[in-house]
N, C-alpha and C. Protein backbone atom coordinates (compact mmCIF):
# COMPACT_ATOMS: atom_id res chain seq x y z
N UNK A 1 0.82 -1.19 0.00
CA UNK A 1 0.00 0.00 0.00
C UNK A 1 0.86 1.25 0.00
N UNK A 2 0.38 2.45 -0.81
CA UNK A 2 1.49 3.46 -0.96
C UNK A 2 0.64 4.41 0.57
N UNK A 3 1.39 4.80 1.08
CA UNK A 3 1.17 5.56 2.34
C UNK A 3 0.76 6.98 2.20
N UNK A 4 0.69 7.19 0.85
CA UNK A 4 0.33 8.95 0.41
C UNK A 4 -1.48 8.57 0.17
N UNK A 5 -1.67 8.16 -0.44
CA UNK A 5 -3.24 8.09 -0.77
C UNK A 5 -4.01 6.06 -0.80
N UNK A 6 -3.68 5.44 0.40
CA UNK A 6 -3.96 3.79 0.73
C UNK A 6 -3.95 3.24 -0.05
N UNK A 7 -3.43 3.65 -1.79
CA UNK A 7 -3.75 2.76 -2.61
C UNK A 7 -2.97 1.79 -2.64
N UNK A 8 -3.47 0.41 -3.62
CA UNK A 8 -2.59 -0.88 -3.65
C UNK A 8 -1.32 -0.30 -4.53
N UNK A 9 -0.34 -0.55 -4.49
CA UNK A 9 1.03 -0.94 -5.41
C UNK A 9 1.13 -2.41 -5.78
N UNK A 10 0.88 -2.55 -7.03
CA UNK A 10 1.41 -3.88 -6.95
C UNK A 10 3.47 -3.82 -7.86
N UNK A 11 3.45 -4.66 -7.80
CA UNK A 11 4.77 -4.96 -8.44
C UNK A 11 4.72 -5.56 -9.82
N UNK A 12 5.83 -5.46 -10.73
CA UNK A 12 5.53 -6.25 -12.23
C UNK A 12 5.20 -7.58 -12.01
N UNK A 13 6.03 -8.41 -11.00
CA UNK A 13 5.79 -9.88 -10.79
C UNK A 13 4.17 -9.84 -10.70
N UNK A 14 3.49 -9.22 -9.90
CA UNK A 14 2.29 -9.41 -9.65
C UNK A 14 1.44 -9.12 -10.49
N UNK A 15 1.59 -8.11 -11.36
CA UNK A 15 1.11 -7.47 -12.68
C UNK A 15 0.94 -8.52 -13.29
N UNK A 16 2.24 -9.38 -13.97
CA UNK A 16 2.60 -10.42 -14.94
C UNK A 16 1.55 -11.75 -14.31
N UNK A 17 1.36 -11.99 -12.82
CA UNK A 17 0.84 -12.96 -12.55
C UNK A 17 -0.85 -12.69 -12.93
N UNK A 18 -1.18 -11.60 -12.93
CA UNK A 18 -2.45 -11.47 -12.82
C UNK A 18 -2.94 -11.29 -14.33
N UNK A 19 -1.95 -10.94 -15.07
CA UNK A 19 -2.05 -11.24 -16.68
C UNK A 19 -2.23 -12.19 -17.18
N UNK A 20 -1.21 -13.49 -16.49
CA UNK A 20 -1.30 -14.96 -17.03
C UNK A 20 -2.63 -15.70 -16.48
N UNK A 21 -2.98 -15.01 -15.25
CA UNK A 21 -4.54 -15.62 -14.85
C UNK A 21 -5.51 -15.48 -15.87
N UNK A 22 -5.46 -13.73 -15.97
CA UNK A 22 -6.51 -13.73 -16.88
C UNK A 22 -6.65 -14.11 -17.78
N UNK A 23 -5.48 -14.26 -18.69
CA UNK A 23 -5.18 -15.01 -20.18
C UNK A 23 -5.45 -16.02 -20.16
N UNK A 24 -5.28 -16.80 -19.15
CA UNK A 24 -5.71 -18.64 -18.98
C UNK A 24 -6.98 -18.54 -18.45
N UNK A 25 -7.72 -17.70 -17.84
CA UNK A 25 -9.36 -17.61 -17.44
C UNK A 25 -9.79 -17.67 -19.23
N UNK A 26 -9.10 -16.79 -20.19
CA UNK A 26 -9.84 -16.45 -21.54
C UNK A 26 -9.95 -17.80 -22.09
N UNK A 27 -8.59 -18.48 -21.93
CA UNK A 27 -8.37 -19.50 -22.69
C UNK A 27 -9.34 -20.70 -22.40
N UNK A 28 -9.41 -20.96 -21.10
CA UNK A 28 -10.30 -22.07 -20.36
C UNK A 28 -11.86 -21.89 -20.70
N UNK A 29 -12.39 -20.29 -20.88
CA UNK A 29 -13.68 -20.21 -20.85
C UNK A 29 -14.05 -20.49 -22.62
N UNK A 30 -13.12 -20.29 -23.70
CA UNK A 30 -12.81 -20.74 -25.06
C UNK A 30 -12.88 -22.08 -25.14
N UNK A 31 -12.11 -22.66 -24.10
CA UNK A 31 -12.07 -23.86 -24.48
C UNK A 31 -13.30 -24.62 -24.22
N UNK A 32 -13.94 -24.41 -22.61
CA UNK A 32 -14.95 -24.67 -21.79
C UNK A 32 -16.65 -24.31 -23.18
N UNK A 33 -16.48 -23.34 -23.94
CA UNK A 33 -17.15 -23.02 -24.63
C UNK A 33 -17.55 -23.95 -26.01
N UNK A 34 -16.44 -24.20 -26.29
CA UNK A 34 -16.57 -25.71 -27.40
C UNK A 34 -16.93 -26.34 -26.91
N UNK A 35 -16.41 -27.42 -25.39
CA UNK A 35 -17.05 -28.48 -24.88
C UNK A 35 -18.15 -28.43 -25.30
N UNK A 36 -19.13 -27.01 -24.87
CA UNK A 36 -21.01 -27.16 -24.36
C UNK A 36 -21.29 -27.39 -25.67
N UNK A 37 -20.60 -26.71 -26.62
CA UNK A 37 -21.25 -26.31 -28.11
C UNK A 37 -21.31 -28.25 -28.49
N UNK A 38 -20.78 -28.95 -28.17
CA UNK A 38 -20.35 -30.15 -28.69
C UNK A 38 -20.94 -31.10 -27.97
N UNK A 39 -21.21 -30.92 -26.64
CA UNK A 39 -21.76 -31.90 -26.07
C UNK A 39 -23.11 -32.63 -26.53
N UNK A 40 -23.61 -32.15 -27.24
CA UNK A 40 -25.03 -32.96 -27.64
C UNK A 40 -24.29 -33.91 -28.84
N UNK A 41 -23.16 -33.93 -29.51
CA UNK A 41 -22.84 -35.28 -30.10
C UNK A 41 -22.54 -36.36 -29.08
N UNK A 42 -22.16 -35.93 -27.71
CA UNK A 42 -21.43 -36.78 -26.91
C UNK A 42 -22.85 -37.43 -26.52
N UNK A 43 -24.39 -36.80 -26.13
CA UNK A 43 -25.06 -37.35 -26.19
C UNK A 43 -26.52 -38.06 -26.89
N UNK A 44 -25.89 -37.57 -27.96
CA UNK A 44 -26.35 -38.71 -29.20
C UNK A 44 -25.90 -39.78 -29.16
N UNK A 45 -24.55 -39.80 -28.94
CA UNK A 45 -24.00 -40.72 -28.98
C UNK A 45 -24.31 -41.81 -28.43
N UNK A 46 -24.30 -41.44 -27.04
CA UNK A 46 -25.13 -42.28 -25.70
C UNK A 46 -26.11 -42.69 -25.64
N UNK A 47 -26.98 -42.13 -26.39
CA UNK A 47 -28.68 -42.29 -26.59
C UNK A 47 -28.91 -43.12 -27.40
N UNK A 48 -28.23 -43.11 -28.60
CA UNK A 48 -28.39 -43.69 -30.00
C UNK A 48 -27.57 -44.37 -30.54
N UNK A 49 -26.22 -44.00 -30.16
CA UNK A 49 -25.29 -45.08 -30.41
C UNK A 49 -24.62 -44.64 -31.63
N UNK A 50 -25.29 -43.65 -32.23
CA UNK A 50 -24.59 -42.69 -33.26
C UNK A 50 -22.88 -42.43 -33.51
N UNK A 51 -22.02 -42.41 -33.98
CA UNK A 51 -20.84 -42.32 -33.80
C UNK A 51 -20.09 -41.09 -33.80
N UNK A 52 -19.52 -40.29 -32.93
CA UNK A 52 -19.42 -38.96 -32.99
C UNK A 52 -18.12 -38.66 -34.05
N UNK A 53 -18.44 -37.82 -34.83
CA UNK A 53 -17.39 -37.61 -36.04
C UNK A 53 -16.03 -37.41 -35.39
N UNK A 54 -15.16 -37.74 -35.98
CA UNK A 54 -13.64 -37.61 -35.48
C UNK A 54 -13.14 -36.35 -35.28
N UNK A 55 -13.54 -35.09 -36.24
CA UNK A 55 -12.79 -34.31 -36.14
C UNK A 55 -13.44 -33.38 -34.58
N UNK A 56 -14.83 -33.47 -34.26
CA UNK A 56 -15.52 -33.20 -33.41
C UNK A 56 -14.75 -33.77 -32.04
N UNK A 57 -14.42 -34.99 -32.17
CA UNK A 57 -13.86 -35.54 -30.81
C UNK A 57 -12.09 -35.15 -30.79
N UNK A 58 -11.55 -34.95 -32.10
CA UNK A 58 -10.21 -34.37 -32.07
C UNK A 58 -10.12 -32.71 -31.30
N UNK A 59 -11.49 -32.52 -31.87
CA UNK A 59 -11.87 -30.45 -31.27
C UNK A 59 -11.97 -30.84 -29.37
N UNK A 60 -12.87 -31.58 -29.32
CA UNK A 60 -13.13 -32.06 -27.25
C UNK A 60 -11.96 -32.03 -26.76
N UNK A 61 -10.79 -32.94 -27.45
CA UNK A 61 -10.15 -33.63 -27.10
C UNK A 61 -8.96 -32.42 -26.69
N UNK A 62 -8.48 -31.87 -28.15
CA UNK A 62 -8.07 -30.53 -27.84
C UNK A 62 -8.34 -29.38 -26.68
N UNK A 63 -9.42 -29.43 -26.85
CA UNK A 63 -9.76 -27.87 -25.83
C UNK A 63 -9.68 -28.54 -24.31
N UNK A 64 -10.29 -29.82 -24.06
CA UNK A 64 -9.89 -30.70 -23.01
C UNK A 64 -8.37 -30.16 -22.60
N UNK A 65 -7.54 -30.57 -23.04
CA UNK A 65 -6.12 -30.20 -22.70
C UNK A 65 -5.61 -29.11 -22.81
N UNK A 66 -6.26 -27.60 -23.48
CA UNK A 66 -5.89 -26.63 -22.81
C UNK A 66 -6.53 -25.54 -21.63
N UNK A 67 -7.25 -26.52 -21.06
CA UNK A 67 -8.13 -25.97 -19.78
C UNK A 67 -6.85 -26.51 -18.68
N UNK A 68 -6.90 -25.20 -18.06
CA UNK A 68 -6.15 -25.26 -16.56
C UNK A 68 -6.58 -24.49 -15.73
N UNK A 69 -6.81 -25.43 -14.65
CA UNK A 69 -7.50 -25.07 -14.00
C UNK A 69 -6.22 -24.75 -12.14
């Protein structure tokens, strides 16, 4: 806290950390966003037995692995 007017100071480290949060909040809610868009092949699939197209489960499969949580 700067002692002239209570405000926060942060530092670059902290700057930089709160950058990479948010950038990985963008990325996760992108990724998190395909899942939903996609999930009704996952349950067709289940229901019907339908076969979910490859490139659809290559897209899950993808965004799956860049969610960090």
């Amino acid at each position: 806290m700067s002692w002239l007017d209570n405000s926060i100071v942060e530092t670059k480290a902290e700057k930089d950390a709160y950058e990479a949060k948010r950038a990985q909040g963008a990325i996760n809610q992108e990724a998190m966003d395909c899942l939903a868009a996609t999930d009704w092949y996952i349950l067709r699939a289940m229901d019907s037995g339908e076969i979910v197209p490859s490139d659809i489960r290559l897209a899950r499969s993808a965004a799956r692995e860049r969610i960090v949580i």
